[in-house]
C-alpha atoms as a PDB file:
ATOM      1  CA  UNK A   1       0.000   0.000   0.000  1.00  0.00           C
ATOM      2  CA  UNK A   2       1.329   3.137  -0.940  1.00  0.00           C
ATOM      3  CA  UNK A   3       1.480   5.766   2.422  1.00  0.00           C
ATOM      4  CA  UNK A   4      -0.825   8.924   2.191  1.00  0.00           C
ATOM      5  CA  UNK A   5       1.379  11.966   3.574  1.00  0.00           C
ATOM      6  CA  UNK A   6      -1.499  12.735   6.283  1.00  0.00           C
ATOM      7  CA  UNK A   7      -4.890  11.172   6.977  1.00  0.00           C
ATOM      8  CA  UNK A   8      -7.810  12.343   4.696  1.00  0.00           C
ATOM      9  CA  UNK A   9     -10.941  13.241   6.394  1.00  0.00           C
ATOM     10  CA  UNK A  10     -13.416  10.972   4.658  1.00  0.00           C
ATOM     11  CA  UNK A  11     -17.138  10.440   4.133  1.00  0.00           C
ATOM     12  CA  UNK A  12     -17.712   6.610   4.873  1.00  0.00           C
ATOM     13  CA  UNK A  13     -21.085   5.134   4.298  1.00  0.00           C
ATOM     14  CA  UNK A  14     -22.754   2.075   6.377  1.00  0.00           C
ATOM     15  CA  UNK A  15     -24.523  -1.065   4.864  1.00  0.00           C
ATOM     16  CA  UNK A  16     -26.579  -2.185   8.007  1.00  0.00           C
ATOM     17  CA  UNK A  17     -27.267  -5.271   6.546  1.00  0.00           C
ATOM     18  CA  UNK A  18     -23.666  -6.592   5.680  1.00  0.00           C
ATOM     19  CA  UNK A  19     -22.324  -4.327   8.805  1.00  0.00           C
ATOM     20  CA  UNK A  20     -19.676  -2.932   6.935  1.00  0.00           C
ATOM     21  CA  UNK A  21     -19.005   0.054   4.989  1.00  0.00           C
ATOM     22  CA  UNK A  22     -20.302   0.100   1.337  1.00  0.00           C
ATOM     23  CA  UNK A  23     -18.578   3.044  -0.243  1.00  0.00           C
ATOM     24  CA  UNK A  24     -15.783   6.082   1.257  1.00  0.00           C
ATOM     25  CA  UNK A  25     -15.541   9.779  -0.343  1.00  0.00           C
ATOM     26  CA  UNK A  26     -12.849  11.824   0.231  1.00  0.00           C
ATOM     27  CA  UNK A  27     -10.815  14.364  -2.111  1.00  0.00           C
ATOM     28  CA  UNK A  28     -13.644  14.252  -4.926  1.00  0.00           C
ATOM     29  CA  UNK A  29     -13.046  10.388  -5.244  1.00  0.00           C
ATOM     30  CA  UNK A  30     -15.523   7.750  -4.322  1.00  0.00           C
ATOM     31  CA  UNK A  31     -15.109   3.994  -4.194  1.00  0.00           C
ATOM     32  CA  UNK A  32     -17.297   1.163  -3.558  1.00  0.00           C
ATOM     33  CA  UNK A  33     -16.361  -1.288  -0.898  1.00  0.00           C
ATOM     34  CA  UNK A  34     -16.938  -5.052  -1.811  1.00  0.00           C
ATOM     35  CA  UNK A  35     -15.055  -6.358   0.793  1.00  0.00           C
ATOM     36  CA  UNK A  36     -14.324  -6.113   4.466  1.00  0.00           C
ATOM     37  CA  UNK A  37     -10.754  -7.471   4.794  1.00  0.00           C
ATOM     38  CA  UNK A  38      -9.822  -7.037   8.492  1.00  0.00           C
ATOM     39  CA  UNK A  39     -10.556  -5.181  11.585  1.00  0.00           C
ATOM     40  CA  UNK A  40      -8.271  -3.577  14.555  1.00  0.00           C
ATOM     41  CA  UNK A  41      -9.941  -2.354  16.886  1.00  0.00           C
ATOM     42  CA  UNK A  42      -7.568  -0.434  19.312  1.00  0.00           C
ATOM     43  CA  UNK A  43     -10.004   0.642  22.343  1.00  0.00           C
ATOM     44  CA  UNK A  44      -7.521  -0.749  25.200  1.00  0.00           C
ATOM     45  CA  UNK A  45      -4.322   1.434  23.447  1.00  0.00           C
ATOM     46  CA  UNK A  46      -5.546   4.964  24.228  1.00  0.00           C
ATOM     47  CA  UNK A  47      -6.361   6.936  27.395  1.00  0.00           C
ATOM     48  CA  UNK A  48      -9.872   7.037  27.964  1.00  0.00           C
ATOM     49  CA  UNK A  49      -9.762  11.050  27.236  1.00  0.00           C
ATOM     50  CA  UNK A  50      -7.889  10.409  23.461  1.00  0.00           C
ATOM     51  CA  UNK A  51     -10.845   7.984  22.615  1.00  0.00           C
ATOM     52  CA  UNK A  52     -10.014   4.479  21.007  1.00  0.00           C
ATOM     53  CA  UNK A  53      -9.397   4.098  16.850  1.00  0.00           C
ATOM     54  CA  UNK A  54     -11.422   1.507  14.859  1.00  0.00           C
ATOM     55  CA  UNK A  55      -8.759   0.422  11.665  1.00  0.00           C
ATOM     56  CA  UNK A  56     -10.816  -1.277   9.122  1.00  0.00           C
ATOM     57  CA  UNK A  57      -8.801  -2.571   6.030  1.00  0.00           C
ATOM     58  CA  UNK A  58     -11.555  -2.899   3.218  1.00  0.00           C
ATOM     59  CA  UNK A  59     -11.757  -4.441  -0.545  1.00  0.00           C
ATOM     60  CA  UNK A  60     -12.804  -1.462  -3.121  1.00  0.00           C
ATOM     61  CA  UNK A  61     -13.726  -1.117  -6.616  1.00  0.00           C
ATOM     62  CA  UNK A  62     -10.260  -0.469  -7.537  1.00  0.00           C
ATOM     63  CA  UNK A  63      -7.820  -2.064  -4.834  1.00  0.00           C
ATOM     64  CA  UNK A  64      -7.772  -1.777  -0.932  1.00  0.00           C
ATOM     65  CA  UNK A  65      -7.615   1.399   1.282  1.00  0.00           C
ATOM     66  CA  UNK A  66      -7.442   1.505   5.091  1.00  0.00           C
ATOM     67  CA  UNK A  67     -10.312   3.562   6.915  1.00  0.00           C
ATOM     68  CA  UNK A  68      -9.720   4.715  10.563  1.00  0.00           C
ATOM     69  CA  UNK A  69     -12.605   6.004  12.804  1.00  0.00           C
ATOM     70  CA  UNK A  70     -11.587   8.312  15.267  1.00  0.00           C
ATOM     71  CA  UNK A  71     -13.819   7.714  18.037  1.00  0.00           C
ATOM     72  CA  UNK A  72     -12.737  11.681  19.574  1.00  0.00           C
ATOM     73  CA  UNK A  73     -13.055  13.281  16.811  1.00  0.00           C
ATOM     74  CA  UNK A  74     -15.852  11.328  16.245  1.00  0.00           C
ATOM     75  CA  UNK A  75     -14.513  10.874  12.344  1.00  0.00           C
ATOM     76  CA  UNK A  76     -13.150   8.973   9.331  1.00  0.00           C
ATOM     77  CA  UNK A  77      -9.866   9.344   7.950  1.00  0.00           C
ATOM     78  CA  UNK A  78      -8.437   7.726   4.721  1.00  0.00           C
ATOM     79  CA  UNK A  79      -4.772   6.399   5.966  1.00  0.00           C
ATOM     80  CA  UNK A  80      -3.530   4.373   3.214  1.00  0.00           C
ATOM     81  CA  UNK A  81      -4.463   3.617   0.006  1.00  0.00           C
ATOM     82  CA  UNK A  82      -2.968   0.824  -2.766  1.00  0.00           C
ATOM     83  CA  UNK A  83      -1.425   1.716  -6.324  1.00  0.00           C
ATOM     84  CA  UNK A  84      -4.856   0.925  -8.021  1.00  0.00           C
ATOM     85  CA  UNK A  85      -7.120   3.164  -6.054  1.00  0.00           C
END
């Protein structure tokens, strides 16, 4: 996966019914998600005041990205996307 220089605020959107996400927006690009590859969630690695991280790594329409929620920011960021995306 090729390193994005910061995180990307993003615009992630829920299927209920397959309890993943089904697409993510962010810099005027959208991508369907087809695949929910792995989870991390990191609630026991932060103080309770910096809020835990959810790490999703998911499938796309064009390769994988990795979506983080920041629980105290109470947003998503796009971390890392591959070549193909």
């Amino acid at each position: 996966m090729a390193r994005i220089e910061s995180p990307h605020p993003a615009h992630v959107r829920w299927d209920r019914a397959a309890d993943r996400p089904s697409s993510v927006r962010w810099g005027g690009r959208e991508l369907q998600v087809t695949r929910l590859a792995a989870v991390r969630d990191e609630r026991h690695a932060y103080h309770p005041e910096r809020g835990p991280r959810l790490t999703m790594v998911v499938e796309t329409s064009a390769g994988s990205a990795t979506l983080v929620f920041d629980a105290a920011a109470r947003r998503w960021y796009v971390e890392t996307v591959d070549q193909a995306a």
